[in-house]
C-alpha atoms as a PDB file:
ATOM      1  CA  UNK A   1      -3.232-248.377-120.144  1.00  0.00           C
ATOM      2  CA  UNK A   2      -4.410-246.082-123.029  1.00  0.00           C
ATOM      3  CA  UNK A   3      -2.112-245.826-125.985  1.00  0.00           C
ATOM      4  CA  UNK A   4      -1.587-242.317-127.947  1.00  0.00           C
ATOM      5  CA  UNK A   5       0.081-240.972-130.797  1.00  0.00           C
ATOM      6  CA  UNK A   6       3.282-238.650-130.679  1.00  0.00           C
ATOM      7  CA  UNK A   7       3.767-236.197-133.572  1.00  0.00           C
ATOM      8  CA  UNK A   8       6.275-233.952-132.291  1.00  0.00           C
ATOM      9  CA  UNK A   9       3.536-231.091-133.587  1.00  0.00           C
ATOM     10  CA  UNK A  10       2.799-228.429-130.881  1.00  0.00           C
ATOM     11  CA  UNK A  11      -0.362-229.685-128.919  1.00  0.00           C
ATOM     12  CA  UNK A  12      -3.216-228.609-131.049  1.00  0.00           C
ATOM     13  CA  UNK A  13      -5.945-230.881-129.658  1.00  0.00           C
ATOM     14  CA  UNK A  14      -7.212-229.008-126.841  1.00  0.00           C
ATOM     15  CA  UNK A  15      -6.178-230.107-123.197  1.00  0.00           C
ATOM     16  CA  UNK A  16      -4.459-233.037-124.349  1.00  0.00           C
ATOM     17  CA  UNK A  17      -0.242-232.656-123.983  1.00  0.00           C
ATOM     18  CA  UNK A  18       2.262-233.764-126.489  1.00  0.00           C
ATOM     19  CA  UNK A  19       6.235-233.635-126.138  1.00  0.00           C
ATOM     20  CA  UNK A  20       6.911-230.244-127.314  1.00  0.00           C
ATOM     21  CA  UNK A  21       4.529-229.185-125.142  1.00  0.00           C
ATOM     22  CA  UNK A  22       5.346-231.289-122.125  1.00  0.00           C
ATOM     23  CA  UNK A  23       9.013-230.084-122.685  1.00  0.00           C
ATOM     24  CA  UNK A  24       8.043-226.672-122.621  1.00  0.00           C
ATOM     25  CA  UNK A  25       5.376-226.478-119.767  1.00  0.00           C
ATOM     26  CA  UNK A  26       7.985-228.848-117.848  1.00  0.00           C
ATOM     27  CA  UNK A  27      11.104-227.045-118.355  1.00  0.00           C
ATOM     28  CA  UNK A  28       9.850-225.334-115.121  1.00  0.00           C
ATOM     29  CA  UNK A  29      10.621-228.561-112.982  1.00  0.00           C
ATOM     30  CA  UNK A  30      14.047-227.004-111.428  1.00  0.00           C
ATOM     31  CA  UNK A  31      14.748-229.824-109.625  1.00  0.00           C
ATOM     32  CA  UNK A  32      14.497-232.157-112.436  1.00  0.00           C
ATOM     33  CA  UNK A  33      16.544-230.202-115.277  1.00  0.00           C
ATOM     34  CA  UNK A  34      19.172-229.711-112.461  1.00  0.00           C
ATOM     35  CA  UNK A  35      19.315-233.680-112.057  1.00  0.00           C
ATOM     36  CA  UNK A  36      19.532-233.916-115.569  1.00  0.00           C
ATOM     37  CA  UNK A  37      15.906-235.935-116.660  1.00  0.00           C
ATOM     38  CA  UNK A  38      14.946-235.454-120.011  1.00  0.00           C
ATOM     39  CA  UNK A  39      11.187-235.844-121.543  1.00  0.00           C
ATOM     40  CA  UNK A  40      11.768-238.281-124.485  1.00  0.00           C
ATOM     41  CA  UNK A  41       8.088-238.310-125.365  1.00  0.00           C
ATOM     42  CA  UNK A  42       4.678-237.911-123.756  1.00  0.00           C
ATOM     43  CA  UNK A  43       1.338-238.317-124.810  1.00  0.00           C
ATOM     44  CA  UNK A  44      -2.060-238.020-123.161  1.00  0.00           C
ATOM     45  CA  UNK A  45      -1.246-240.865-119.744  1.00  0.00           C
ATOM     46  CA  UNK A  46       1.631-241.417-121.081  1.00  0.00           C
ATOM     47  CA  UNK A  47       5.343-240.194-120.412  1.00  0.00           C
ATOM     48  CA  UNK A  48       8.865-241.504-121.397  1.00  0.00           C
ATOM     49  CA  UNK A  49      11.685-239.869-120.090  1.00  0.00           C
ATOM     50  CA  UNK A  50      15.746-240.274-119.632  1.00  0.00           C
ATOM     51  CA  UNK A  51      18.379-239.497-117.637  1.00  0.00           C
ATOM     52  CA  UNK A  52      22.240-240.385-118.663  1.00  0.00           C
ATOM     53  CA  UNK A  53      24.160-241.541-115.839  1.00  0.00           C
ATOM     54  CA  UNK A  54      26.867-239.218-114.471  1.00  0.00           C
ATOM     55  CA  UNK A  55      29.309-239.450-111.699  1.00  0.00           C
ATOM     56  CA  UNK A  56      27.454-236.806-109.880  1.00  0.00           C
ATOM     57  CA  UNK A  57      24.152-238.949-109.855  1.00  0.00           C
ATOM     58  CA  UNK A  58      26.556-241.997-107.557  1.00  0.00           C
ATOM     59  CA  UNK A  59      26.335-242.720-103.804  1.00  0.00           C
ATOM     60  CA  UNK A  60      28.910-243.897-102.128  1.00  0.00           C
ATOM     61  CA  UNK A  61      28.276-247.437-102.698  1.00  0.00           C
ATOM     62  CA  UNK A  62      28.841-246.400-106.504  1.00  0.00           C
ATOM     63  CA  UNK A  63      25.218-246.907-107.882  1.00  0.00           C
ATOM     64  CA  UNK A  64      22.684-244.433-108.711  1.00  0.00           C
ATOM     65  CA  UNK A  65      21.219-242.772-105.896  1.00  0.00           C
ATOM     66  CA  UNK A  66      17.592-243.827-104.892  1.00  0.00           C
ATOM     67  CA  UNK A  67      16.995-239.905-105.233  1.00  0.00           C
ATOM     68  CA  UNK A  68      17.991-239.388-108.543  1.00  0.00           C
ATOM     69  CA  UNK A  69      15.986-242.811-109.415  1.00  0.00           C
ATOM     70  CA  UNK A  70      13.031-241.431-107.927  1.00  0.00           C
ATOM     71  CA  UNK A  71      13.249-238.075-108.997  1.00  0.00           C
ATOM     72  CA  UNK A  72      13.153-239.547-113.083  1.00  0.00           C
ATOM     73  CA  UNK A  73      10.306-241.711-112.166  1.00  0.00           C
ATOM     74  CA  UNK A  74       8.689-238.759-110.696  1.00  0.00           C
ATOM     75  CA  UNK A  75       9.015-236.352-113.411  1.00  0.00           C
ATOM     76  CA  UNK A  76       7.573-238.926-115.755  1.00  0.00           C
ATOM     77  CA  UNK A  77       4.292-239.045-113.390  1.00  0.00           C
ATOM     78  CA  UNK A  78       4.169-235.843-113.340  1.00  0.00           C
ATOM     79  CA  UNK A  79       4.009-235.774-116.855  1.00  0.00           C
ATOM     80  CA  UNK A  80       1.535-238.438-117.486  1.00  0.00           C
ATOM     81  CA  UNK A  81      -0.607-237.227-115.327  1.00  0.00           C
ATOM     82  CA  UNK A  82      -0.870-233.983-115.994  1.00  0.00           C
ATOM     83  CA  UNK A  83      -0.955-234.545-119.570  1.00  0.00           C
ATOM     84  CA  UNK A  84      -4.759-233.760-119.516  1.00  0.00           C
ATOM     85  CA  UNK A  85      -4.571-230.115-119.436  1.00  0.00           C
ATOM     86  CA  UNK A  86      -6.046-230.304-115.774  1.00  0.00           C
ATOM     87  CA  UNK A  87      -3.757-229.412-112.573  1.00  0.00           C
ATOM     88  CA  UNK A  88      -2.832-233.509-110.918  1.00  0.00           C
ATOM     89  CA  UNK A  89      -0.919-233.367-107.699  1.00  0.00           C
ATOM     90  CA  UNK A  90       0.460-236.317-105.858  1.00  0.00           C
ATOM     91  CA  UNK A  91      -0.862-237.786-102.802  1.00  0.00           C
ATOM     92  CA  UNK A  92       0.509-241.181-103.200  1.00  0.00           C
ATOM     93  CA  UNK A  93       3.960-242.490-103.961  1.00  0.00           C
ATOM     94  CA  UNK A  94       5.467-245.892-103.588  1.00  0.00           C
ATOM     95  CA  UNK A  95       9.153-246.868-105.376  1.00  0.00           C
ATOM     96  CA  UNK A  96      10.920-250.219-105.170  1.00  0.00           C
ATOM     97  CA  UNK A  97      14.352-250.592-106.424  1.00  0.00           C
ATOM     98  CA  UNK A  98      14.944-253.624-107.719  1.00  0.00           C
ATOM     99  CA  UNK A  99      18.979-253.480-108.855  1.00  0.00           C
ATOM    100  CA  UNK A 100      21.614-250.549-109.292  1.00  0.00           C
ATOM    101  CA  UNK A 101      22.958-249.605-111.635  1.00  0.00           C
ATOM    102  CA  UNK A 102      26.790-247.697-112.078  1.00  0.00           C
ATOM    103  CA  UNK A 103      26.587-246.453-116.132  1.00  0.00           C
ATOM    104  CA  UNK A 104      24.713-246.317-118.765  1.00  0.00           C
ATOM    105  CA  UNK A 105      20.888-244.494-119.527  1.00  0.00           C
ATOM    106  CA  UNK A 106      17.554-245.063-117.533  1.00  0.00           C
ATOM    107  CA  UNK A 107      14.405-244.592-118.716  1.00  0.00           C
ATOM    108  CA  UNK A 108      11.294-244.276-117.115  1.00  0.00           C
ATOM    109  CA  UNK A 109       8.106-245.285-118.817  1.00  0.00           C
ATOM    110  CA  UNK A 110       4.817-244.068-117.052  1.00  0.00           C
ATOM    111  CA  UNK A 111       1.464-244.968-118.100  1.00  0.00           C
ATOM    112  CA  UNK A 112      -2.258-244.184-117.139  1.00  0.00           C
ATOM    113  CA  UNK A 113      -3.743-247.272-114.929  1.00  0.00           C
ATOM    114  CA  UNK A 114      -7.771-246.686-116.139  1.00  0.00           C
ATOM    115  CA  UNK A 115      -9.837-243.385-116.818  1.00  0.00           C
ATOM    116  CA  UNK A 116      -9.024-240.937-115.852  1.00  0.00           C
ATOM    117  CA  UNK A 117     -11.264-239.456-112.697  1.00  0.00           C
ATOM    118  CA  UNK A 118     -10.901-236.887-109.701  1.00  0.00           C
ATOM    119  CA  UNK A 119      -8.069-239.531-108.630  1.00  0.00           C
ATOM    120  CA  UNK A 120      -5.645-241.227-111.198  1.00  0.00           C
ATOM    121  CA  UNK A 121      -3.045-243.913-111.089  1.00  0.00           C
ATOM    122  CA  UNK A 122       0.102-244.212-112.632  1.00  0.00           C
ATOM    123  CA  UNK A 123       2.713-247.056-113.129  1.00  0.00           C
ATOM    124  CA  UNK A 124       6.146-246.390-113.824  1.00  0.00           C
ATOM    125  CA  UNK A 125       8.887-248.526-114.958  1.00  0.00           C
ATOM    126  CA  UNK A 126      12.297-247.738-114.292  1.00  0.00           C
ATOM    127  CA  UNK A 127      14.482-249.757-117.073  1.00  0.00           C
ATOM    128  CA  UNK A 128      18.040-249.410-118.335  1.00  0.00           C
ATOM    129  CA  UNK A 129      19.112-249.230-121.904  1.00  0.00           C
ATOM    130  CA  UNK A 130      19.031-253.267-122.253  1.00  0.00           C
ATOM    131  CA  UNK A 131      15.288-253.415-120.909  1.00  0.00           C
ATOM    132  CA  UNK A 132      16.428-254.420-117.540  1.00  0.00           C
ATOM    133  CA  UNK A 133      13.847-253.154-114.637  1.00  0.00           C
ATOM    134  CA  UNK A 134      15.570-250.761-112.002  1.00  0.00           C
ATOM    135  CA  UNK A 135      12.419-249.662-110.038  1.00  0.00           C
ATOM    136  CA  UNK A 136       8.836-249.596-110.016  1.00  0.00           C
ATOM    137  CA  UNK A 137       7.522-246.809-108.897  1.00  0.00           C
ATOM    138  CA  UNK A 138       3.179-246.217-108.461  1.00  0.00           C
ATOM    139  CA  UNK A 139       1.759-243.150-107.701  1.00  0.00           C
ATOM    140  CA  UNK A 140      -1.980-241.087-107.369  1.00  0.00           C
ATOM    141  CA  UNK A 141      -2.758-237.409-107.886  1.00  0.00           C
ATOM    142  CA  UNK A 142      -5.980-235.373-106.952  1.00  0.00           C
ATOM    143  CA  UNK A 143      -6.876-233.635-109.982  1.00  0.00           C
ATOM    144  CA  UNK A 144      -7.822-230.360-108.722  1.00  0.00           C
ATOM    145  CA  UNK A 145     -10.655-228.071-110.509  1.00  0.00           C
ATOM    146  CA  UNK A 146      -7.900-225.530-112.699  1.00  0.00           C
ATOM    147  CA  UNK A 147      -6.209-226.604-115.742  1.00  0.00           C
ATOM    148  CA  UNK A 148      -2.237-226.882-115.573  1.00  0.00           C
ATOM    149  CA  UNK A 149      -0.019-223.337-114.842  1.00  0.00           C
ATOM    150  CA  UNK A 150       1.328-222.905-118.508  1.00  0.00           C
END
């Protein structure tokens, strides 16, 4: 896992992606604003991001549903692992829910497993507000030969 620095500064180091610029490039993820995840911070293979529990995000069993779940894990992947500069699309996705979960805030914290190469890996953790783990999601992009659609 590779550790990074978040200034809040626009990204001025090249290829590399910070928050504001994460939030910005990533504000075209439809599905994701509509669901209501929100990028908390992100760094080069690194991603934290939020979503606040709403009644619209229940099944009927009255617990998050696995969709919403995945789809906050997900955006923090997608974050992480494009947060080279260079286009990363999924091939691989795996997600385990381990509890649910009726109010509060989830977070999911997604980190770099290794160098990055033509193929990356990517752990997520899927906590609540008290540090309790709600998934587990892993993941693997192909990281195609064009830099990320800005």
């Amino acid at each position: 896992m590779r550790g990074f620095q978040d200034t809040g500064k626009e990204n001025t180091h090249g290829n590399s992606m910070d928050t504001n610029l994460a939030r910005k490039l990533f504000a075209a993820d439809r599905y994701a604003a509509l669901t209501g995840v929100e990028i908390l911070s992100a760094g080069p293979g690194h991603c934290k991001a939020r979503l606040v529990i709403e009644d619209r995000h229940l099944n009927a069993a009255n617990v998050v549903q696995g969709g919403a779940i995945f789809t906050l894990a997900d955006l923090a992947f997608a974050v992480a692992s494009n947060s080279h500069g260079q286009l990363a699309l999924a091939i691989n996705v795996n997600i385990s829910f381990l509890q649910g979960k009726s109010t509060g805030v989830l977070y999911a914290t997604a980190s770099e497993v290794g160098e990055p190469k033509r193929l990356g890996a990517y752990d997520v953790l899927v906590t609540d507000e008290e540090g309790r783990i709600i998934a587990r999601f892993n993941g693997m992009v192909y990281r195609k030969n064009q830099k990320f659609p800005e």
